[in-house]
Protein backbone atom coordinates (compact mmCIF):
# COMPACT_ATOMS: atom_id res chain seq x y z
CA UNK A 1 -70.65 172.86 111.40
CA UNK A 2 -66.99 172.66 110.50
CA UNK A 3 -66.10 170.02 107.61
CA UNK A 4 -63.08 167.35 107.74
CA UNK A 5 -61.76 164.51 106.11
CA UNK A 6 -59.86 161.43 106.29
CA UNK A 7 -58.12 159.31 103.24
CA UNK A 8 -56.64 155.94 104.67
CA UNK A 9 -54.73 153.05 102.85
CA UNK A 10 -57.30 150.82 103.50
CA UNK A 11 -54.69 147.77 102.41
CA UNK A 12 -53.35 148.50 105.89
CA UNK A 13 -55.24 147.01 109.10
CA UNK A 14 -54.26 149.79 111.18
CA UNK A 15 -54.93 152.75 108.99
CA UNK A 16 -58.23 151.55 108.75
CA UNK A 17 -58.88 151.31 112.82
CA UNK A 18 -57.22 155.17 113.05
CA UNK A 19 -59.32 156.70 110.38
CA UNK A 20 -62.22 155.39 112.36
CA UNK A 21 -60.86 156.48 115.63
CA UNK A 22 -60.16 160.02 114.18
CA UNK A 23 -63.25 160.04 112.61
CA UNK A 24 -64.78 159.75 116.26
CA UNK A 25 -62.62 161.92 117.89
CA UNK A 26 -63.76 164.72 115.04
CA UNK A 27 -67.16 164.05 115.72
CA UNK A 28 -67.10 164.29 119.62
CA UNK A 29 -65.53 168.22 118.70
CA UNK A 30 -68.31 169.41 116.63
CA UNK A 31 -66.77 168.22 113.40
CA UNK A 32 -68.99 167.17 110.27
CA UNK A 33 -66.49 164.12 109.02
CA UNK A 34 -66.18 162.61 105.93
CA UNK A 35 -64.08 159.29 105.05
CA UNK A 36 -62.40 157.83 101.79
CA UNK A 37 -59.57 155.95 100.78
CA UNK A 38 -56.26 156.26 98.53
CA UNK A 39 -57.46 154.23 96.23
CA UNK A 40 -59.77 157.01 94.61
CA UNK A 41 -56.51 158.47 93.46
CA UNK A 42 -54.47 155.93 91.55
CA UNK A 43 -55.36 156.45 87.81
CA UNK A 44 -55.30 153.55 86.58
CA UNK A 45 -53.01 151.74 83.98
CA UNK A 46 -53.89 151.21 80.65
CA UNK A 47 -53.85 148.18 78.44
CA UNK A 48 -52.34 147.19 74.96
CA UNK A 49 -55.53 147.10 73.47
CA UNK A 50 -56.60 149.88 75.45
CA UNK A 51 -53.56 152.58 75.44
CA UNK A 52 -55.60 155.16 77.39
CA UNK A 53 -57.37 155.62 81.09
CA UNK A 54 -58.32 158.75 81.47
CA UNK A 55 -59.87 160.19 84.36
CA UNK A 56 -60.07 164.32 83.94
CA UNK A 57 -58.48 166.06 86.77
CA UNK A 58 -61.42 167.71 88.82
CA UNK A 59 -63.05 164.80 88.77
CA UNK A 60 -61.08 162.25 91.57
CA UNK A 61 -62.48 164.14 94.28
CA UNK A 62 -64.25 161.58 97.09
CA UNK A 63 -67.78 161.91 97.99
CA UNK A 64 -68.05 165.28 100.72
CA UNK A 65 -64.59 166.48 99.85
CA UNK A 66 -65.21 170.04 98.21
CA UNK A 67 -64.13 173.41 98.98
CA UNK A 68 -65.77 173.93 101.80
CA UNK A 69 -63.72 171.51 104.07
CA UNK A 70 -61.48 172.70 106.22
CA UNK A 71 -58.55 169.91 106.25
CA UNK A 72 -58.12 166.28 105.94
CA UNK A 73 -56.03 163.58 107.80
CA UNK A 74 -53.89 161.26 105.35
CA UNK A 75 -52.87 158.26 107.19
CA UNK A 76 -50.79 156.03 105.29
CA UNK A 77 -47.40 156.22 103.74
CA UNK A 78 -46.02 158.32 100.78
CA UNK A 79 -48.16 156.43 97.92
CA UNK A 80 -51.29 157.21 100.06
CA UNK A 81 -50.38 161.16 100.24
CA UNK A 82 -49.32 160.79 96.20
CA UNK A 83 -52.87 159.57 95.19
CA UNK A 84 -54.46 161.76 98.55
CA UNK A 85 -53.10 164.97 96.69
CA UNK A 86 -54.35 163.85 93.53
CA UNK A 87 -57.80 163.72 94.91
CA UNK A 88 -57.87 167.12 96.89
CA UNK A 89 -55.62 169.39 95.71
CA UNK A 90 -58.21 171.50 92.85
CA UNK A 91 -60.27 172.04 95.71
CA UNK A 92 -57.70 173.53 98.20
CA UNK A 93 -57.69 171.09 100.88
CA UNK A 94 -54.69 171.18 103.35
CA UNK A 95 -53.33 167.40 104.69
CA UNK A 96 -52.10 166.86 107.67
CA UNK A 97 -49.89 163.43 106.52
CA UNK A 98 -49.71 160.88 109.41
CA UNK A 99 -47.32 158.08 108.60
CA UNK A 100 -48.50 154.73 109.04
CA UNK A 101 -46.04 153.19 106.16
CA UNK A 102 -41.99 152.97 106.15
CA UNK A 103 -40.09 155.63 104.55
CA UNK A 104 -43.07 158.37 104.89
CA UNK A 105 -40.77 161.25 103.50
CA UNK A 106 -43.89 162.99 102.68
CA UNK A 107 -45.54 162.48 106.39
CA UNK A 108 -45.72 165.67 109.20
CA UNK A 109 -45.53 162.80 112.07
CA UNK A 110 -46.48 159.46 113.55
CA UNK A 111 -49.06 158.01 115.07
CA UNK A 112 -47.98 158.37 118.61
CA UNK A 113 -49.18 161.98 119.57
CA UNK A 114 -52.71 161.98 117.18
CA UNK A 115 -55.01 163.60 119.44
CA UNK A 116 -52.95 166.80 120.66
CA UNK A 117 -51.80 167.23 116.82
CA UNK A 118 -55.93 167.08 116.23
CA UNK A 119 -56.42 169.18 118.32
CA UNK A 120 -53.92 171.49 117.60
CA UNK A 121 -55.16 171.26 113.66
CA UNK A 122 -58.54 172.37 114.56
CA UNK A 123 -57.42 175.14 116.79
CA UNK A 124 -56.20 176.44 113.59
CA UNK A 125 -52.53 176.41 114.97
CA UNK A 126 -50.48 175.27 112.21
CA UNK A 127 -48.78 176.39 109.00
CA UNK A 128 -49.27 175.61 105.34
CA UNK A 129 -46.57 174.40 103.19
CA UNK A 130 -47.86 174.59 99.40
CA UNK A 131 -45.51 172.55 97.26
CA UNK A 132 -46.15 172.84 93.28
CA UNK A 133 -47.41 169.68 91.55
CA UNK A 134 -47.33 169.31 87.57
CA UNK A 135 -50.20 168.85 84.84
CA UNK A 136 -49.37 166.41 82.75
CA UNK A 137 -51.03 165.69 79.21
CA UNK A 138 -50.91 163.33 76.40
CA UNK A 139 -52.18 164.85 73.11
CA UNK A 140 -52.73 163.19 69.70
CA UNK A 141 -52.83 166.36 67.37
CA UNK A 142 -55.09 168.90 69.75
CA UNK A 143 -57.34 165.94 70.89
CA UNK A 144 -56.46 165.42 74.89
CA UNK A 145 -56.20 161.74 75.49
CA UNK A 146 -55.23 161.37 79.37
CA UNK A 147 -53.74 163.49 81.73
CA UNK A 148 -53.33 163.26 85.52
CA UNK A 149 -51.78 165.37 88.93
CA UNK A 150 -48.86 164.62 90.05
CA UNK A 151 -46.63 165.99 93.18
CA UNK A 152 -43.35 164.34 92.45
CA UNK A 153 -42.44 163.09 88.62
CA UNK A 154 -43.72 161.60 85.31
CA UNK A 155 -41.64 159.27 83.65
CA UNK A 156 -41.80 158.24 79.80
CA UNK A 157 -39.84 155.57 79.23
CA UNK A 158 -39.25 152.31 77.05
CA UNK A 159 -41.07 149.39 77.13
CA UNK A 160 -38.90 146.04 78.46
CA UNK A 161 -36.96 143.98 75.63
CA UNK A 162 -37.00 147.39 73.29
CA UNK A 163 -34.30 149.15 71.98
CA UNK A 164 -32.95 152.75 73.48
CA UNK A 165 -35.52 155.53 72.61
CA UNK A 166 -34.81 159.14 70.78
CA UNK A 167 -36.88 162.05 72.68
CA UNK A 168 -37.11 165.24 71.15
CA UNK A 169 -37.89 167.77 73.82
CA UNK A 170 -38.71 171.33 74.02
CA UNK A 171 -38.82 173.71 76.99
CA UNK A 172 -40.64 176.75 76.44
CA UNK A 173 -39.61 178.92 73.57
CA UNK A 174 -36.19 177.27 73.57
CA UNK A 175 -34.91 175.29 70.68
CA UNK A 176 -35.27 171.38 70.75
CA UNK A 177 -33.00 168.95 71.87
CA UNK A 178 -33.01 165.24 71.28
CA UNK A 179 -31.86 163.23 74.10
CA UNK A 180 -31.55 158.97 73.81
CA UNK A 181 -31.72 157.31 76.64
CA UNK A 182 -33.95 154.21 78.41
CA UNK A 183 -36.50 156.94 79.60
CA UNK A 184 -36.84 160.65 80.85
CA UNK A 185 -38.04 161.85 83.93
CA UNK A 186 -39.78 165.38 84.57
CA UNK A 187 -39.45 166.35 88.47
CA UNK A 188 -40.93 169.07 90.70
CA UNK A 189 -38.60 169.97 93.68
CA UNK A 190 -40.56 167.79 96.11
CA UNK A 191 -39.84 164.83 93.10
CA UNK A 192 -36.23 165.70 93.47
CA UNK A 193 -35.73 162.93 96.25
CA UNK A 194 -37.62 160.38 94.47
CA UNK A 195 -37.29 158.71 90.90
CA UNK A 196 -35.04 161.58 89.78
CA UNK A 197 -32.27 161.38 92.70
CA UNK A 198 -31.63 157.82 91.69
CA UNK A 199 -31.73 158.54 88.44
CA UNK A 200 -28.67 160.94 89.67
CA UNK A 201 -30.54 164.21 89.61
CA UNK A 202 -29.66 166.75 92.24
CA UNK A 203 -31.57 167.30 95.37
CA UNK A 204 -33.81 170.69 95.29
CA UNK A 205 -35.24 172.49 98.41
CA UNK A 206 -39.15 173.00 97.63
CA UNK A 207 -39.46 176.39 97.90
CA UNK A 208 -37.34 176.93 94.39
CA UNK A 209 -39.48 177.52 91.88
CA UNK A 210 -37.83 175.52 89.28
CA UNK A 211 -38.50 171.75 87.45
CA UNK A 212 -35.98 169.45 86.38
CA UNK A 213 -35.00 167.45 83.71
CA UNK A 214 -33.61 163.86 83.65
CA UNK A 215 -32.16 161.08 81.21
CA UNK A 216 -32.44 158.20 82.32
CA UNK A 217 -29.58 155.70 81.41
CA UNK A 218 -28.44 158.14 78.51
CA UNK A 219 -26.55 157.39 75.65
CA UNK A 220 -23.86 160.25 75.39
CA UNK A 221 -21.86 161.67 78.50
CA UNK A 222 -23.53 165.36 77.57
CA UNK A 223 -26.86 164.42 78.47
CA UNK A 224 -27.35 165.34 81.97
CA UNK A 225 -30.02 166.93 84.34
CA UNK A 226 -31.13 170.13 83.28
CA UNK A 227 -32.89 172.60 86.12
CA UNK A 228 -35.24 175.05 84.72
CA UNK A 229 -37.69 177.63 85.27
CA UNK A 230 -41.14 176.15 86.57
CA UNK A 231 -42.87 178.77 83.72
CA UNK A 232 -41.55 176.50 81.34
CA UNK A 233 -44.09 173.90 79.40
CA UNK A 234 -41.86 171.12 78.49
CA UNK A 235 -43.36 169.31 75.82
CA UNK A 236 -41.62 165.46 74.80
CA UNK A 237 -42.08 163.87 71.19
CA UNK A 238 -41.43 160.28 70.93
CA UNK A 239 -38.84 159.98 67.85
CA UNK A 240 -38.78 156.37 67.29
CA UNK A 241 -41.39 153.79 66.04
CA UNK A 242 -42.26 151.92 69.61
CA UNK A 243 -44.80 152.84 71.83
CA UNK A 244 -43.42 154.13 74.97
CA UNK A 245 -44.99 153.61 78.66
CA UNK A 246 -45.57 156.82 80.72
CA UNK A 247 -45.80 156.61 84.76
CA UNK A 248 -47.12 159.38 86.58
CA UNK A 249 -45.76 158.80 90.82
CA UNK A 250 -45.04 155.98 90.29
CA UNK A 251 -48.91 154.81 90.20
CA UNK A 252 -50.81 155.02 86.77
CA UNK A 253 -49.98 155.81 83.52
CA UNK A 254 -50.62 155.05 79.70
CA UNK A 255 -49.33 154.01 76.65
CA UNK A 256 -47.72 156.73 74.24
CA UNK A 257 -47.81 156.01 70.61
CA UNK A 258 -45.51 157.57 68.28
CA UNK A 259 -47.79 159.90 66.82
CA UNK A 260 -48.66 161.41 70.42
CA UNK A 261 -46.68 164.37 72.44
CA UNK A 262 -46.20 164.37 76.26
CA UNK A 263 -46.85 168.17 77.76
CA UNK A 264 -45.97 168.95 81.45
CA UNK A 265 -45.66 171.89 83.29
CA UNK A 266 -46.33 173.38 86.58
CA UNK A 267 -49.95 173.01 88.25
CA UNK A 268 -52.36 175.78 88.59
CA UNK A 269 -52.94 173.33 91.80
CA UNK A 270 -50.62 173.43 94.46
CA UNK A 271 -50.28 170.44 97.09
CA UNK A 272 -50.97 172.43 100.67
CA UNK A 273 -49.45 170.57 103.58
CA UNK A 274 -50.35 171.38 107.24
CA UNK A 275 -47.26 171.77 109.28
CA UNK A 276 -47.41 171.75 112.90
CA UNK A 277 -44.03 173.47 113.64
CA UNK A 278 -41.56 175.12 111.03
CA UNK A 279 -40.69 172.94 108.18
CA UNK A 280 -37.22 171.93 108.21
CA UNK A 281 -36.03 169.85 104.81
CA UNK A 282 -32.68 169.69 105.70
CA UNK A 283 -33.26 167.32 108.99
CA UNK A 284 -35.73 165.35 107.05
CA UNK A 285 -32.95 164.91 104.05
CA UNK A 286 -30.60 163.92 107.34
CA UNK A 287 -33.04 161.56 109.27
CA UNK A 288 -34.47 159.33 106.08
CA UNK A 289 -32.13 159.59 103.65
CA UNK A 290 -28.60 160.28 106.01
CA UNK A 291 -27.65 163.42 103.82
CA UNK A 292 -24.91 165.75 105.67
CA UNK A 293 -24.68 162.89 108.56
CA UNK A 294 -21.31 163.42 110.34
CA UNK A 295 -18.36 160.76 109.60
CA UNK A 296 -16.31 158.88 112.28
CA UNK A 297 -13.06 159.80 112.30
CA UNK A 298 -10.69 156.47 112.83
CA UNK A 299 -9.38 156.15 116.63
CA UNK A 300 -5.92 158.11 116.84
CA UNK A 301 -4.53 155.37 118.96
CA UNK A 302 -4.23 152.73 116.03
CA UNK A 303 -0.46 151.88 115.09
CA UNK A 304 0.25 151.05 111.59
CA UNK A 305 2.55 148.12 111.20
């Protein structure tokens, strides 16, 4: 019997009556169905007295959600497919995304056409899109205190009411550099239209297999996004005497004390997304965020006193 799953926000009334409605539909098709929520992929945030919540990697997976399922339907918005991803991706599964949120930048489609897109899923009509996610790790010396998935960015940054923050950074083999500045963000290219683009980072199309670098409210006019191989470890060193707060998309994090290092770099896990026609980033860039929209010329016909 073929294997399936569904992750719901379960915060949301009507994510909660279409996982169980796709959950029956599954079932009435032969399917073997297994249900769980987002909330088995936020990681947690840690405490002062507690700097550290760590959950290993391979170990977020829900109850029935292995290697041997086929697919799973995400119905929620973009923080359910964040903490979905977290959950599935070290065992391979595709999503299909459904929005049921407000942006949903990360969603295939809407509600409005779920059975034929079901059906078209199962028929095994559809493309994957795998999108690179980073590992990210705090170490004190070579002991591994936390680390975490993520599909779009971690951020290290200062705590409130503290002073501006020295980071000394390196990127593979290169030298160091030591960037001040409230915070710096690491970004894959699906990241790029998050945390990073307001943060004035460029857009990236996520097929380029690059990361990025960004300051975050830095002190000097040279410190600007970097974009960089995705070979490249980048690993961060906290060079001031504050404990910094570290955010991985925008859902957990921990504390990192001075004496710890920050290493990120690109997944051995990559994010698979089911794709029911040809992917198409530029429309979605045009339709949610109005990139490349056309401007209104002014009517010809107005006289200027």
């Amino acid at each position: 019997m073929p294997k399936a799953g569904v992750i719901y926000n379960d915060a949301k009334p009507i994510a909660y009556r279409v996982a169980r409605e796709v959950e029956a539909y599954l079932q009435e098709h032969g399917w073997e169905v297994h249900l769980a929520t987002g909330v088995g992929g936020i990681l947690g945030y840690s405490q002062p007295n507690s700097p550290v919540c760590h959950t290993p990697i391979d170990r977020l997976n829900p109850p029935g959600f292995d290697e041997k399922m086929s697919f799973a339907v995400v119905l929620g918005g973009d923080g359910t497919v964040l903490s979905a991803f977290r959950q599935v991706a070290p065992w391979g599964i595709p999503l299909l995304t459904i929005n049921t949120g407000h942006m949903g930048f990360l969603t295939e489609a809407y509600l409005g056409n779920l059975p034929p897109m079901l059906a078209q899923v199962m028929a095994g009509n559809y493309e994957i899109e795998a999108r690179s996610m980073l590992t990210v790790q705090v170490l004190r010396e070579e002991v591994l205190l936390w680390e975490a998935l993520c599909l779009n960015e971690m951020v290290l940054h200062r705590e409130p009411l503290t002073s501006m923050c020295h980071f000394e950074i390196e990127i593979g083999r290169h030298a160091p550099v030591d960037i001040a500045a409230d915070g710096i963000i690491i970004s894959t290219p699906t990241g790029s239209t998050a945390y990073s683009l307001s943060s004035g980072g460029p857009v990236i199309t996520p097929g380029v297999p690059v990361l990025q670098l960004v300051p975050i409210c830095p002190h000097s006019l040279a410190s600007r996004a970097l974009v960089f191989a995705d070979t490249e470890p980048v690993t961060i060193f906290p060079a001031n005497p504050n404990r910094l707060v570290m955010v991985v998309d925008g859902n957990a994090g921990c504390y990192v004390l001075p004496e710890d290092r920050v290493r990120s770099q690109r997944s051995c896990y990559d994010a698979k997304f089911i794709r029911l026609q040809p992917p198409e980033f530029f429309r979605i860039l045009r339709e949610k965020l109005g990139w490349g929209l056309p401007h209104t010329a002014k009517p010809s016909s107005v006289e200027l006193p």
